[in-house]
C-alpha atoms as a PDB file:
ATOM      1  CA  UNK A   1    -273.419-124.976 212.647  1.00  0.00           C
ATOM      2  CA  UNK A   2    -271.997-127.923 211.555  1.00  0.00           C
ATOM      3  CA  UNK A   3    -271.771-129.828 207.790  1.00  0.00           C
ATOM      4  CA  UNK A   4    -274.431-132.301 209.056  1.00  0.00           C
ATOM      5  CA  UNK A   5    -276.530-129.186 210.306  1.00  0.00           C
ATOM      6  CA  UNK A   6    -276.396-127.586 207.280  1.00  0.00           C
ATOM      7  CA  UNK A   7    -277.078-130.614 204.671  1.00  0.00           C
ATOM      8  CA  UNK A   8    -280.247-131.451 207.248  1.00  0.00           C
ATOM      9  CA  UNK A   9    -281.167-127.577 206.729  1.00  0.00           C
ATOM     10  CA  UNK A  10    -280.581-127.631 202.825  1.00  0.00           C
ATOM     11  CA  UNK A  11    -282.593-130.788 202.633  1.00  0.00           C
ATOM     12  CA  UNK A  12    -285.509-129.987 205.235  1.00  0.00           C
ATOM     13  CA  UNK A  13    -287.479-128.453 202.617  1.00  0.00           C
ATOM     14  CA  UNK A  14    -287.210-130.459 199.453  1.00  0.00           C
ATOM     15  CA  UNK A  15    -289.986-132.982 198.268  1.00  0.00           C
ATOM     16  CA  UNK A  16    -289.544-136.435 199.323  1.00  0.00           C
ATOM     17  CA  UNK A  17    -288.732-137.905 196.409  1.00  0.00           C
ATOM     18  CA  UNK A  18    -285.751-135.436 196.128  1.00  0.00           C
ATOM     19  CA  UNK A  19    -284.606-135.594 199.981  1.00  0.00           C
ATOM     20  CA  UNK A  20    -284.570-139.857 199.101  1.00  0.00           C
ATOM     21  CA  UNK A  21    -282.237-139.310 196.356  1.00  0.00           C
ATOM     22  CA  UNK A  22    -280.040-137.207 198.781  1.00  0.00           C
ATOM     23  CA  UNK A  23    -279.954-139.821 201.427  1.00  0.00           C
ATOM     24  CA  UNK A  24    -278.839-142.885 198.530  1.00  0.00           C
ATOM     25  CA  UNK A  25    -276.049-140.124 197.197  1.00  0.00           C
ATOM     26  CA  UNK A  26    -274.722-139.665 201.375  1.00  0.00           C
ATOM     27  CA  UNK A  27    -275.225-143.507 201.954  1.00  0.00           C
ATOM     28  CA  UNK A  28    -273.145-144.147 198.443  1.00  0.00           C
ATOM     29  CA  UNK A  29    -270.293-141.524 200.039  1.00  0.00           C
ATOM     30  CA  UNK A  30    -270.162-143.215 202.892  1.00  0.00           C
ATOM     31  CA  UNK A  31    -269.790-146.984 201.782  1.00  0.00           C
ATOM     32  CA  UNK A  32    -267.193-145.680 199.225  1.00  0.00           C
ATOM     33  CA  UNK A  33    -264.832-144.222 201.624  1.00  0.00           C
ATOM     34  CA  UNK A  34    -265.402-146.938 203.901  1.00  0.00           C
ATOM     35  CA  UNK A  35    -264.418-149.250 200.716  1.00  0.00           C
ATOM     36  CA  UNK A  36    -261.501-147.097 200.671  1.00  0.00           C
ATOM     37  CA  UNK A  37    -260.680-147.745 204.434  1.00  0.00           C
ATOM     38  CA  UNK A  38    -260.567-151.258 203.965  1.00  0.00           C
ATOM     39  CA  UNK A  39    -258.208-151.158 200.410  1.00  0.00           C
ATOM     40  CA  UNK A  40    -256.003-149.316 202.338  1.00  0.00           C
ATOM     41  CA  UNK A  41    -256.348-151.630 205.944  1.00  0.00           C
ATOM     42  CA  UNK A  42    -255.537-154.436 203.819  1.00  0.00           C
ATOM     43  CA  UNK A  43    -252.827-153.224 201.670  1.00  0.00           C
ATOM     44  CA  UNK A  44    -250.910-152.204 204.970  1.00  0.00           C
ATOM     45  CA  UNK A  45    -251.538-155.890 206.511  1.00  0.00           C
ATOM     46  CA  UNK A  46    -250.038-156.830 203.471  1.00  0.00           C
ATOM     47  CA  UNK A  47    -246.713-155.380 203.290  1.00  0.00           C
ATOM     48  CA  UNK A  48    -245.535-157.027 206.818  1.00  0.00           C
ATOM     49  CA  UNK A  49    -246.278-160.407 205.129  1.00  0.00           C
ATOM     50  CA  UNK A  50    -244.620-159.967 201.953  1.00  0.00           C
ATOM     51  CA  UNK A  51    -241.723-157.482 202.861  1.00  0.00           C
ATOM     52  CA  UNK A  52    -239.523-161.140 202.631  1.00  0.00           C
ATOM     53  CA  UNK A  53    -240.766-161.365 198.899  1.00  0.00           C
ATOM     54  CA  UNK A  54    -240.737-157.718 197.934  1.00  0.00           C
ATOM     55  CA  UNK A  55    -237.624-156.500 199.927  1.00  0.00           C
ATOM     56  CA  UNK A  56    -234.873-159.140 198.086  1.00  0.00           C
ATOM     57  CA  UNK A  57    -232.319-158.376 195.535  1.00  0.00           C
ATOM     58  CA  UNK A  58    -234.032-159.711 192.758  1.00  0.00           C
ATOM     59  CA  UNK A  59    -237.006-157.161 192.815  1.00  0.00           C
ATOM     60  CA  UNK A  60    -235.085-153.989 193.170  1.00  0.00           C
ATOM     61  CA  UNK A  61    -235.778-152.992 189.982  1.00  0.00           C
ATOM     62  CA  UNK A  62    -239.418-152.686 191.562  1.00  0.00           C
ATOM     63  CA  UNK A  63    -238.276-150.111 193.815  1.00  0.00           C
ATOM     64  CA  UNK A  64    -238.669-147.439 191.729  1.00  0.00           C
ATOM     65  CA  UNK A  65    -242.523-148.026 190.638  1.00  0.00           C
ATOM     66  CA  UNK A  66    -245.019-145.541 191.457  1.00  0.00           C
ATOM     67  CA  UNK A  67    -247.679-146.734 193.948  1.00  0.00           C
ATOM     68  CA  UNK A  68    -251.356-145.948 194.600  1.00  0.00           C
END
């Protein structure tokens, strides 16, 4: 059975009211992470763009900076 199966089977018999808060909670999920897919999309376009202002001799001291 898979994860999908099983939410459907957990949420098959609660009231509707209930099952409609479910759906809004997976819908939320699911635009967050594909927020999270476009941060990240972008953030990687980035870098080829800047590498000639980030990767210089001035901002080495950068380097060392923890990232996201």
């Amino acid at each position: 059975m898979t994860i999908a199966e099983k939410i459907y089977e957990v949420a098959k018999p609660l009231p509707e009211s209930l099952a409609l808060e479910v759906l809004h909670f997976i819908e939320y999920l699911s635009r967050r992470n594909a927020d999270r897919v476009e941060i990240t999309d972008l953030a990687r376009a980035q870098e080829t763009v800047m590498n000639h202002v980030w990767d210089n001799r001035d901002d080495e001291v950068w380097n060392d900076v923890k990232t996201l």
